[in-house]
C-alpha atoms as a PDB file:
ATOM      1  CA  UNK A   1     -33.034 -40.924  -4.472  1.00  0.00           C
ATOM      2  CA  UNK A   2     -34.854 -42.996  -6.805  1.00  0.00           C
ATOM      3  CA  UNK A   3     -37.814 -41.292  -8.138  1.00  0.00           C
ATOM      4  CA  UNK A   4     -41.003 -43.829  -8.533  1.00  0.00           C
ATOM      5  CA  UNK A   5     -44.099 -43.301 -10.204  1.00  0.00           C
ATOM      6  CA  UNK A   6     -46.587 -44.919  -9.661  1.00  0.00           C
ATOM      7  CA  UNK A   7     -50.169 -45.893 -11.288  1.00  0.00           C
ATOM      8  CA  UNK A   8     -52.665 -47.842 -12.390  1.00  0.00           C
ATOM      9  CA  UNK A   9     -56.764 -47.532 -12.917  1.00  0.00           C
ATOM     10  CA  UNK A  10     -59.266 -46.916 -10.673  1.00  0.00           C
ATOM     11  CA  UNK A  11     -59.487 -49.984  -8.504  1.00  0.00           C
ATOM     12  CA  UNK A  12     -56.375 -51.619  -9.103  1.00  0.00           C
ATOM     13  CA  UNK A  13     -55.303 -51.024  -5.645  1.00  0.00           C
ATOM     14  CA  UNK A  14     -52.472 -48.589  -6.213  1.00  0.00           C
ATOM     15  CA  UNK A  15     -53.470 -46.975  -2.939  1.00  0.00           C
ATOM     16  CA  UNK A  16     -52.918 -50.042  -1.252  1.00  0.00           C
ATOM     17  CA  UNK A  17     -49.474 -50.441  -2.658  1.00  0.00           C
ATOM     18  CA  UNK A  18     -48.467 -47.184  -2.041  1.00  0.00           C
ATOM     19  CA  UNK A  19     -49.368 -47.577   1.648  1.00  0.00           C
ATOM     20  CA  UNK A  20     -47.237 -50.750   1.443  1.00  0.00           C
ATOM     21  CA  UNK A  21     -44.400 -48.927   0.101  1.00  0.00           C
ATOM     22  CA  UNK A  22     -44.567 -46.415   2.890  1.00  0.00           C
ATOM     23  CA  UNK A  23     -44.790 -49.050   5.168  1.00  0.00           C
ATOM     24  CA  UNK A  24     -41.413 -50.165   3.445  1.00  0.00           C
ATOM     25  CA  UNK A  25     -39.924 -46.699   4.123  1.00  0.00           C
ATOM     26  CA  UNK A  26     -40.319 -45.156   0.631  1.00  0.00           C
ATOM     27  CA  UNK A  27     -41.653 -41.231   1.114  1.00  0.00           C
ATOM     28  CA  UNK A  28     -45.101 -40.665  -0.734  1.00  0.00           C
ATOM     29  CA  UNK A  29     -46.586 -38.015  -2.819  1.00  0.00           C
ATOM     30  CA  UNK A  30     -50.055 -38.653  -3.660  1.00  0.00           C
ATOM     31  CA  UNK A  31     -50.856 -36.163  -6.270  1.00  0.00           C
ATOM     32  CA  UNK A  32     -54.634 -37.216  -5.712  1.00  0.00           C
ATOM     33  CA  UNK A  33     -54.364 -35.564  -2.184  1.00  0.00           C
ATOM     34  CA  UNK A  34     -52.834 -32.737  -2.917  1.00  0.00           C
ATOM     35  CA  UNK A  35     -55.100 -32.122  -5.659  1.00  0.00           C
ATOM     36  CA  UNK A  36     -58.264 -32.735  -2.863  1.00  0.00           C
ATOM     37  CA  UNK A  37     -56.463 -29.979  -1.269  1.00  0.00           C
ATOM     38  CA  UNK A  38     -56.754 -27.148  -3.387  1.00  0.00           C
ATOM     39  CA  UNK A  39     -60.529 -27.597  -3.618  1.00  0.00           C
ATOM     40  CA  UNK A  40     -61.195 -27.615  -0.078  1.00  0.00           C
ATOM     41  CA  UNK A  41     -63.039 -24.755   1.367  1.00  0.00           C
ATOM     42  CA  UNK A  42     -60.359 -21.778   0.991  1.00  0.00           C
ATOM     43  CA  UNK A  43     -58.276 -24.183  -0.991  1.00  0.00           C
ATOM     44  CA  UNK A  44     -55.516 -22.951  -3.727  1.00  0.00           C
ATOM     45  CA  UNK A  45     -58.065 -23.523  -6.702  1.00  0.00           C
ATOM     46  CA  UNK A  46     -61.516 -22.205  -5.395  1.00  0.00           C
ATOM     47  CA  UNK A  47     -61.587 -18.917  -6.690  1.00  0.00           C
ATOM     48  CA  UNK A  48     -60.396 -19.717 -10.143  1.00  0.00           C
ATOM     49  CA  UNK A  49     -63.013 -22.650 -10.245  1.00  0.00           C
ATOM     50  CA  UNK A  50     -65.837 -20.251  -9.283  1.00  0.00           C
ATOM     51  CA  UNK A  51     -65.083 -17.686 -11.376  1.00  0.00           C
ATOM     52  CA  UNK A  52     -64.652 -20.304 -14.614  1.00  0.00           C
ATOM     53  CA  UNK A  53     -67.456 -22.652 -13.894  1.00  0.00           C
ATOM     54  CA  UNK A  54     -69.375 -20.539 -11.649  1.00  0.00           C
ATOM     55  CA  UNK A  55     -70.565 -20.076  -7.209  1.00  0.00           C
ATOM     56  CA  UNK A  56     -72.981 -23.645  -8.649  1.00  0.00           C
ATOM     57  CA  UNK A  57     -69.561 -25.777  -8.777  1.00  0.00           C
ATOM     58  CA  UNK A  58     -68.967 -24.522  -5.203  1.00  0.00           C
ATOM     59  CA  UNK A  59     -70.816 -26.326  -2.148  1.00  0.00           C
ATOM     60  CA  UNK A  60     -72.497 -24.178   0.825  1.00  0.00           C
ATOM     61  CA  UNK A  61     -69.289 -25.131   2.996  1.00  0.00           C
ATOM     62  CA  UNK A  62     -66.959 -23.231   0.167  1.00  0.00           C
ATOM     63  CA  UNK A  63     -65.558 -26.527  -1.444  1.00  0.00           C
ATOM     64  CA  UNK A  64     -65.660 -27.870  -4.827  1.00  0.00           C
ATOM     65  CA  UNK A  65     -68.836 -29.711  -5.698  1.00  0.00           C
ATOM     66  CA  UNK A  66     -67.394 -32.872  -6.720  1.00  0.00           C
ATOM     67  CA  UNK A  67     -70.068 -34.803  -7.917  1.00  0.00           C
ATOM     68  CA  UNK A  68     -72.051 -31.965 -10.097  1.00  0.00           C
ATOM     69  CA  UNK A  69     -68.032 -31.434 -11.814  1.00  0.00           C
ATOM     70  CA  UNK A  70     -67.377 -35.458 -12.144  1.00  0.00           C
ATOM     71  CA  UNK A  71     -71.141 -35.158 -13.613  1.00  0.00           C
ATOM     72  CA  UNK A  72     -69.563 -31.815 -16.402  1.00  0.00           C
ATOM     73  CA  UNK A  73     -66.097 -33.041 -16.715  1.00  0.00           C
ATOM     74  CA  UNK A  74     -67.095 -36.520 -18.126  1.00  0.00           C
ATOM     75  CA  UNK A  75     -69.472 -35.192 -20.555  1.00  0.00           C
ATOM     76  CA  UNK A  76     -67.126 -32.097 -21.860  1.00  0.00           C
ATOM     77  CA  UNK A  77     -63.317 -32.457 -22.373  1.00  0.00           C
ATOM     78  CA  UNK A  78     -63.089 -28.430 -23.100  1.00  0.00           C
ATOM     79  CA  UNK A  79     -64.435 -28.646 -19.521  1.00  0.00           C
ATOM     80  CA  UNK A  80     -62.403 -31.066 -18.108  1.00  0.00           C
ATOM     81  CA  UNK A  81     -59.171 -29.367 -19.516  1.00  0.00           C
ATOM     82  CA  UNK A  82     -60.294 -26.159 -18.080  1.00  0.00           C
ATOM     83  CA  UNK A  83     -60.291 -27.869 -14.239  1.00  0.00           C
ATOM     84  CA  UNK A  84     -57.119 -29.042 -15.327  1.00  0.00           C
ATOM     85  CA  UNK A  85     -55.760 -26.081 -16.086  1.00  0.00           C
ATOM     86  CA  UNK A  86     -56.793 -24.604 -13.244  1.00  0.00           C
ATOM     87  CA  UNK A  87     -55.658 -27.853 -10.727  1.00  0.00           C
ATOM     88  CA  UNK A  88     -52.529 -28.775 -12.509  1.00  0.00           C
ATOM     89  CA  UNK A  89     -49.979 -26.393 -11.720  1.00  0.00           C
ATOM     90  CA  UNK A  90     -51.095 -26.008  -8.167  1.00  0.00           C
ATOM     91  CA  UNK A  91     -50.363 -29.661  -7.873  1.00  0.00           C
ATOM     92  CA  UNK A  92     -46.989 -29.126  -9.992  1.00  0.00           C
ATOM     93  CA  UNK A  93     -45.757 -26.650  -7.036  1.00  0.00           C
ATOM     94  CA  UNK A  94     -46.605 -29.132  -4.398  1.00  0.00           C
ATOM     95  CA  UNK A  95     -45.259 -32.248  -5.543  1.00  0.00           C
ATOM     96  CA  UNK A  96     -42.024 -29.872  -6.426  1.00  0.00           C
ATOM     97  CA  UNK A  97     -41.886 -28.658  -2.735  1.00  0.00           C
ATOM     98  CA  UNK A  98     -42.463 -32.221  -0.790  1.00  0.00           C
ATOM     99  CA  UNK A  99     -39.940 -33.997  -3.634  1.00  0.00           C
ATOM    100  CA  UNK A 100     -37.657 -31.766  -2.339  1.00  0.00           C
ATOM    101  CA  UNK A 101     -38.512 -31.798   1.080  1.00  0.00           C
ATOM    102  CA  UNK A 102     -37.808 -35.901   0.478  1.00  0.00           C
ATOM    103  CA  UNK A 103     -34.589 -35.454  -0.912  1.00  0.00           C
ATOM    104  CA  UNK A 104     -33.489 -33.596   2.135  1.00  0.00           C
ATOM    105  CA  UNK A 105     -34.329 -35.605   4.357  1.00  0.00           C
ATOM    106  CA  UNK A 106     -32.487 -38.378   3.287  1.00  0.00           C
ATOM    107  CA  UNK A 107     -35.357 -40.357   1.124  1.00  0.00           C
ATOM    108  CA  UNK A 108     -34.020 -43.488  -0.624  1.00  0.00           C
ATOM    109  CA  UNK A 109     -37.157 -43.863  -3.316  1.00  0.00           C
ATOM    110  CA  UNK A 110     -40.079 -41.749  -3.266  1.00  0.00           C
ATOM    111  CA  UNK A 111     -43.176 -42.980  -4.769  1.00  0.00           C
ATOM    112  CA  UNK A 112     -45.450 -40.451  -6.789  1.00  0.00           C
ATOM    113  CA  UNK A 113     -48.963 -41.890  -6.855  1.00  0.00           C
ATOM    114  CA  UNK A 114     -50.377 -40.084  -9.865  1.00  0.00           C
ATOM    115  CA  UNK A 115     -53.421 -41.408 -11.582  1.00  0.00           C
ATOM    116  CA  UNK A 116     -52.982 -39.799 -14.827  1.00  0.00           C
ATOM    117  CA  UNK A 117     -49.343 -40.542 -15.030  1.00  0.00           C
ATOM    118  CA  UNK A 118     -49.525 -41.908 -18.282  1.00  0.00           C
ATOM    119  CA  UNK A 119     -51.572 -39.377 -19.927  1.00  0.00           C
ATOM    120  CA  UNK A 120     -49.094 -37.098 -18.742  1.00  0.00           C
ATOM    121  CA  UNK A 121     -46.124 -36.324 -20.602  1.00  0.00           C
ATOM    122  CA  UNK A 122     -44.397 -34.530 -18.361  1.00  0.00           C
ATOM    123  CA  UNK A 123     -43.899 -37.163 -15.720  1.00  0.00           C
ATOM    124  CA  UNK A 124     -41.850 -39.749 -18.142  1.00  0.00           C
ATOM    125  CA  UNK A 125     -38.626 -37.693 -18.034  1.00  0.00           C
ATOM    126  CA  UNK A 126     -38.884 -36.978 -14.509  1.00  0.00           C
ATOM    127  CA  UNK A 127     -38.843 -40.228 -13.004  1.00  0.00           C
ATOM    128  CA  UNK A 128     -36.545 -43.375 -12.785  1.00  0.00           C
ATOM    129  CA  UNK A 129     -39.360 -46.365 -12.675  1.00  0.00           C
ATOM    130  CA  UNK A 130     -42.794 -46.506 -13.185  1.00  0.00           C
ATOM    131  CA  UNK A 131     -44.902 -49.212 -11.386  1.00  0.00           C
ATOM    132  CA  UNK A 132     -48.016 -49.624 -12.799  1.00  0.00           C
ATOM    133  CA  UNK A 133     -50.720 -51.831 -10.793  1.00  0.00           C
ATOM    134  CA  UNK A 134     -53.185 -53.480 -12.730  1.00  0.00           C
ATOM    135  CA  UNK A 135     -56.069 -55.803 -12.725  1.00  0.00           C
ATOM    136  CA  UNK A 136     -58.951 -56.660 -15.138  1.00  0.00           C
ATOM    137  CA  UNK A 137     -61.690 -54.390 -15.751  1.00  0.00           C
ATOM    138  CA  UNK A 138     -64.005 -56.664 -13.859  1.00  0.00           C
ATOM    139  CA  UNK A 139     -62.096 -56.669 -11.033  1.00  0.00           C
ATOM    140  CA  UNK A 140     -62.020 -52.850 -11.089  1.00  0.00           C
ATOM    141  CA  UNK A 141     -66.061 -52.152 -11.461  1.00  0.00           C
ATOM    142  CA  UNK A 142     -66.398 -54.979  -8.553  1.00  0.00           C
ATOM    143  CA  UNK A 143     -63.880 -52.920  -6.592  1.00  0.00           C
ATOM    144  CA  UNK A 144     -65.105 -49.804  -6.955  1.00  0.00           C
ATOM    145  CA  UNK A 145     -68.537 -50.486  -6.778  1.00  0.00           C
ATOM    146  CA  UNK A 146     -67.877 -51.884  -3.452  1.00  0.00           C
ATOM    147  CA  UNK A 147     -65.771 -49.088  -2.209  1.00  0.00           C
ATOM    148  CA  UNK A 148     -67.574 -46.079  -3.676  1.00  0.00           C
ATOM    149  CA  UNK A 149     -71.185 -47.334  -4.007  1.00  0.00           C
ATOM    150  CA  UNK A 150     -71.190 -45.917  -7.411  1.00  0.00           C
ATOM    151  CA  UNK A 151     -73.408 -48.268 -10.397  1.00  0.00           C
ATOM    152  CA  UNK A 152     -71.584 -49.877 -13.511  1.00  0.00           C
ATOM    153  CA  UNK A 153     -72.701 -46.821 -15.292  1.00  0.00           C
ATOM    154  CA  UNK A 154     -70.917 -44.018 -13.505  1.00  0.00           C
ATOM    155  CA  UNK A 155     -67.781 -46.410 -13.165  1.00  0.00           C
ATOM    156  CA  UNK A 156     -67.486 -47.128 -16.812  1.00  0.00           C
ATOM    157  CA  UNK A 157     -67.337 -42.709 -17.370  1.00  0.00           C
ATOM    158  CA  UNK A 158     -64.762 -42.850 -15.116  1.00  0.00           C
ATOM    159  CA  UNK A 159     -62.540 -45.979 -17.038  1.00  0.00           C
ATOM    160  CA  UNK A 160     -63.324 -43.809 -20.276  1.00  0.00           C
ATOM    161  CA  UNK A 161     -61.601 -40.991 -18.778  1.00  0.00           C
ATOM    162  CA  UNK A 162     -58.629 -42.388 -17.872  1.00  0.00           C
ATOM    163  CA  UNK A 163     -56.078 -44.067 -20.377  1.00  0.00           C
ATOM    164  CA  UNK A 164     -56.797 -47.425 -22.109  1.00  0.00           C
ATOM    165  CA  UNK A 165     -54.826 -50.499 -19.813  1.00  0.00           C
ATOM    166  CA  UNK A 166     -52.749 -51.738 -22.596  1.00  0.00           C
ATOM    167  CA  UNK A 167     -51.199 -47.895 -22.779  1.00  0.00           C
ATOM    168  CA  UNK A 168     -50.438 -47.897 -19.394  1.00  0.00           C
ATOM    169  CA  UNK A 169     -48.774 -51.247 -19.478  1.00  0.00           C
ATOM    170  CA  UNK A 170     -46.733 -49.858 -22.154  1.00  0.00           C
ATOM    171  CA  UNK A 171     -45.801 -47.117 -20.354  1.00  0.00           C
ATOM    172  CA  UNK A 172     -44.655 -49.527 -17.429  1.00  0.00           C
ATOM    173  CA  UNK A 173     -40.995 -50.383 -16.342  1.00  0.00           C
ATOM    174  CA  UNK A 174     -42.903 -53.093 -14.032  1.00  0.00           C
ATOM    175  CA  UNK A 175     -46.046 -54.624 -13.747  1.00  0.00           C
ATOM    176  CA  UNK A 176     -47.841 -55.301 -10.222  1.00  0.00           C
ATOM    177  CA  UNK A 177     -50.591 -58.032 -11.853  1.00  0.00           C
ATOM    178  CA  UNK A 178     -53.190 -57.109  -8.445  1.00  0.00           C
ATOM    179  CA  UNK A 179     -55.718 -59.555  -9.482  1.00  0.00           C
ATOM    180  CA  UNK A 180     -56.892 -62.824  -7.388  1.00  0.00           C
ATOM    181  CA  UNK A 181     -54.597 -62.299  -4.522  1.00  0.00           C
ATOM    182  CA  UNK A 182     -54.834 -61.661  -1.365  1.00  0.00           C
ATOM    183  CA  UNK A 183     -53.165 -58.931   0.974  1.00  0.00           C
ATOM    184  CA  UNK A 184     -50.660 -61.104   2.575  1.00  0.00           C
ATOM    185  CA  UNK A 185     -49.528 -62.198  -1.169  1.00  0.00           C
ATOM    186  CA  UNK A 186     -49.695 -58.246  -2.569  1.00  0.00           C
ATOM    187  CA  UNK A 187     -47.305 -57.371   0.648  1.00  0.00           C
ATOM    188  CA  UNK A 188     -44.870 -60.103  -0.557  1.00  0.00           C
ATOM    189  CA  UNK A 189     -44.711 -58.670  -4.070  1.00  0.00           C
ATOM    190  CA  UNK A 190     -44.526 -55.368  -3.184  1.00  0.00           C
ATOM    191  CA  UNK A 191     -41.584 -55.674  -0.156  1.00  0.00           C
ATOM    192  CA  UNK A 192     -39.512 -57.075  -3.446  1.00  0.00           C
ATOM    193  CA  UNK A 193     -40.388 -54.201  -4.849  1.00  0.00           C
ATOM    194  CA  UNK A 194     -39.832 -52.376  -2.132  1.00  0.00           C
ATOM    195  CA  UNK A 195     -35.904 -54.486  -1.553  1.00  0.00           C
ATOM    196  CA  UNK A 196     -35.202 -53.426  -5.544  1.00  0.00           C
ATOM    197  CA  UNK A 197     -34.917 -49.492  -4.421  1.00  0.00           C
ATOM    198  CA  UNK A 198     -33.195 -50.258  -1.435  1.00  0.00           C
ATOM    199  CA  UNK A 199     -35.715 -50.026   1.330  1.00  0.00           C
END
C-alpha cells in the first residue's frame, strides 16, 4: 500500500483533490476531520481543553469554541502548542487505527490529507509520496474569502500560521500547480496521479 500525503495551504484545493483521489479508489484519512472530531460536544479532547484554556473555550452545546481559539491560537504560539498538545496524539491514534483498517482491507494508496504535513516531522518518514497542491497566494485569499466569508485580515493570520509555500514545495515529491484551471482539467491531472499508484 502506498502511503500518500497529502497538502497544500488553505485554499489550494487539496480537499478537492483528495475527493478526486477517492473518487479514483485511493482510501482517505483527513486528519482535519478527525481532529473536528475530538472537539465535538463529548469529543476525545473536551475535557483537557476546558480544563487548560478554561469552560469560555467551550460553547453552550459542549464543543470547542472555534472562533474565540482561532482568535488565541493566532496571537500566542505557547497557546497554540498547548491545543496541539492536547489534539495531536488523539489524532495520532486515529489515523494509526483507519491506516490500518486500509491496509486490511486491501487499499492500494491511501491518501493522508494533513494540513500541517510539512511542519510536521514526523510524517516525512512515514510516508512514500507527498503531493503538495498549490496555488498563488491570491488565488488562496480569493478562495477562501469566497468559501469562508472571512476578510483579507483574518485570512492572512491564518497563511502566517501555516508554513511558508516555497517550504512546502520543498518538501514535495510532486507538485499539483491548482491555479487557473478548471475542474474538468484538475480531474485530468489528478486521475494521472491517481494511474501512478495504481488506481
Amino acid at each position: 500500500m502506498v502511503l500518500l500525503g497529502l497538502t497544500g495551504g488553505i485554499g489550494s484545493g487539496k480537499s478537492t483533490v483528495t475527493t478526486l483521489m477517492a473518487k479514483h479508489g485511493a482510501s482517505v484519512i483527513d486528519a482535519d476531520a478527525i481532529s473536528r472530531a475530538t472537539t465535538v460536544p463529548n469529543g476525545a479532547a473536551i475535557a483537557a481543553i476546558s480544563q487548560t484554556f478554561g469552560a469560555d473555550f467551550i460553547t453552550v452545546q459542549g464543543s470547542l469554541d472555534r472562533d474565540r481559539m482561532r482568535d488565541l491560537v493566532f496571537s500566542d504560539p505557547q497557546a497554540k502548542a498547548r491545543l496541539e498538545s492536547i489534539v495531536h496524539p488523539l489524532v495520532g491514534v486515529e489515523i494509526a487505527r483507519q491506516t490500518q483498517a486500509a491496509e486490511e482491507a486491501g487499499s492500494l494508496c491511501t491518501v493522508f490529507d494533513i494540513p500541517l504535513l510539512v511542519e510536521s516531522k514526523h510524517w516525512r518518514k512515514s510516508l512514500d509520496c507527498i503531493l503538495v497542491v498549490d496555488c498563488t497566494r491570491e488565488t488562496q485569499i480569493a478562495r477562501v474569502a469566497s468559501r469562508n466569508g472571512l476578510d483579507a485580515e483574518e485570512i492572512e493570520k491564518i497563511l502566517r500560521g501555516q508554513s511558508p509555500r516555497t517550504q512546502r514545495l520543498q518538501a514535495a515529491d510532486m507538485v499539483l500547480f491548482n491555479d487557473g484551471i478548471d475542474m474538468a482539467q484538475l480531474g485530468l491531472l489528478v486521475g494521472q496521479i491517481a494511474r501512478q499508484f495504481g488506481l
